[in-house]
Each structure stands twice: as C-alpha cells, then as structure tokens.
Protein backbone atom coordinates (compact mmCIF):
# COMPACT_ATOMS: atom_id res chain seq x y z
CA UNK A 1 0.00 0.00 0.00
CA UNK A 2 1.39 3.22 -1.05
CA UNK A 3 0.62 6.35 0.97
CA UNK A 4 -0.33 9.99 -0.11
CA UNK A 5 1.57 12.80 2.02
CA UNK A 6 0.35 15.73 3.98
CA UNK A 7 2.68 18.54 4.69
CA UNK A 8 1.13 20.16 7.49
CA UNK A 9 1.58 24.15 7.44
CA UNK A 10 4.80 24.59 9.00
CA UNK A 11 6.35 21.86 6.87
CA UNK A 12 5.14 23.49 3.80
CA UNK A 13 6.19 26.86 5.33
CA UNK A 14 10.09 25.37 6.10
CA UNK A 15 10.02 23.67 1.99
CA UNK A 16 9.45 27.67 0.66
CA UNK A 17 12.85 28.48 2.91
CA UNK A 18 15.03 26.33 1.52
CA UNK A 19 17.20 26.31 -1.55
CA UNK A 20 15.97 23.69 -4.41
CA UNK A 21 18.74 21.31 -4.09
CA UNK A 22 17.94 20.44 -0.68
CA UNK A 23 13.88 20.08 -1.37
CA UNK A 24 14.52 17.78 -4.21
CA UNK A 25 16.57 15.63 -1.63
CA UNK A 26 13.45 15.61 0.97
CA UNK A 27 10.96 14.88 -1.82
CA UNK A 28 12.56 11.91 -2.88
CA UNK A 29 12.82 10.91 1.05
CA UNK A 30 9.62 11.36 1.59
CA UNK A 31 8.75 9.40 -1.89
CA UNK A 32 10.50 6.54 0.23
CA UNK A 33 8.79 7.28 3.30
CA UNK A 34 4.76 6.90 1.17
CA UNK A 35 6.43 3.80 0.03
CA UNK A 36 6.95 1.93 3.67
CA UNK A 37 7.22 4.72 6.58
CA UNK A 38 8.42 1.61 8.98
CA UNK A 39 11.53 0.25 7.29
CA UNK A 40 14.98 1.33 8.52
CA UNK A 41 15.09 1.84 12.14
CA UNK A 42 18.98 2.66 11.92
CA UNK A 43 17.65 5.70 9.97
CA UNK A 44 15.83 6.93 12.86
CA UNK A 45 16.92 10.21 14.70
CA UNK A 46 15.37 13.01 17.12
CA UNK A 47 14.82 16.02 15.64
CA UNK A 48 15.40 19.07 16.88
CA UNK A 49 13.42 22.16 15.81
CA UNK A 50 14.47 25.22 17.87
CA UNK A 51 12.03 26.86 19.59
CA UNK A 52 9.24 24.61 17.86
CA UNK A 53 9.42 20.88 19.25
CA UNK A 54 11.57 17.74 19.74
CA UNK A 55 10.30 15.19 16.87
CA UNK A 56 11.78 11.88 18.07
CA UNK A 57 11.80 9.01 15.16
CA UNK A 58 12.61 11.14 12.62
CA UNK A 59 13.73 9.48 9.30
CA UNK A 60 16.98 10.42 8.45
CA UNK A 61 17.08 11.85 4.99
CA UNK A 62 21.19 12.71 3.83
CA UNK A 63 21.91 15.94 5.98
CA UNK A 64 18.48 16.46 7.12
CA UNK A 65 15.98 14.69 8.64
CA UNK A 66 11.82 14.74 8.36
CA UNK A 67 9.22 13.97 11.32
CA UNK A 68 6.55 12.30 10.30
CA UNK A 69 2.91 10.10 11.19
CA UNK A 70 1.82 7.34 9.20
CA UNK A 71 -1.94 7.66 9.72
CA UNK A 72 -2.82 4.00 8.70
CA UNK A 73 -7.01 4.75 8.51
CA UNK A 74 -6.59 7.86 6.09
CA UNK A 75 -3.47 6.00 4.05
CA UNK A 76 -1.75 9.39 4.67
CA UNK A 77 1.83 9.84 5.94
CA UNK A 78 1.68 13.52 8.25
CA UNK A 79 4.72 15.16 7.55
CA UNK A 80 5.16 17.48 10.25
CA UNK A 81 8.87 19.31 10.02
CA UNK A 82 12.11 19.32 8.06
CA UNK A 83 15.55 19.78 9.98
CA UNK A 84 19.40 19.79 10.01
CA UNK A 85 19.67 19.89 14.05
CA UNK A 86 19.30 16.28 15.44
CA UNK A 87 21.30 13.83 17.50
C-alpha cells in the first residue's frame, strides 16, 4: 500500500525556505517514506526544531531529517517538520 503525504503548514512553510537542491533531496525521502514509513530503524533520529518541538523518530534523509505520522485509517503519511539539528 502506497501512501499519499500531507505537509502540514509549518512543513510546507520550512520547503518555501530552503534552496531547491535540498527540497529535491526531501521529496525523494519522503517518496520513500509513502512507500513503507516503517523500514529502517537505523535511519531513525530526534529532531530538533528550535524553539518549535523535539520530533523523536525522525527518518533520516542525507543531511536532514523529516518527522513524520503514518496515519494507517486515512493512508496518509503527516509530515510534520524538516531539519538539520538532530542527534
């Protein structure tokens, strides 16, 4: 089962801020995530959005990472925040 993603506002918000490049990167991430969004626990990380919230689980996407909610009833995957800062 493929899912469909949701970028909530902030997450569409963050995608306007940043240079091409690096959304083409998170697009084809998150293309992996619709695919299976529970694969690859070593590619799990906490994210850390200043000031905004600590997302941990975050998929680890090359330099970045993306928090995220698979919403299994709605076959939607909630992406909820893009970010360089995680441990």
């Amino acid at each position: 089962m493929a899912y469909q993603p949701r970028l909530s506002n902030f997450a569409r918000y963050q995608l306007h801020q940043l240079p091409l490049p690096v959304v083409d990167t998170l697009l084809d991430c998150i293309n992996e995530i619709c695919e299976d969004p529970y694969r690859g626990p070593h590619l799990r990380v906490t994210l850390v959005v200043p000031l905004y919230r600590i997302f941990p689980g975050a998929w680890l996407c090359g330099l970045w990472a993306i928090a995220y909610t698979a919403l299994e009833n709605a076959g939607e995957i909630a992406i909820e925040a893009f970010g360089d800062l995680f441990y």
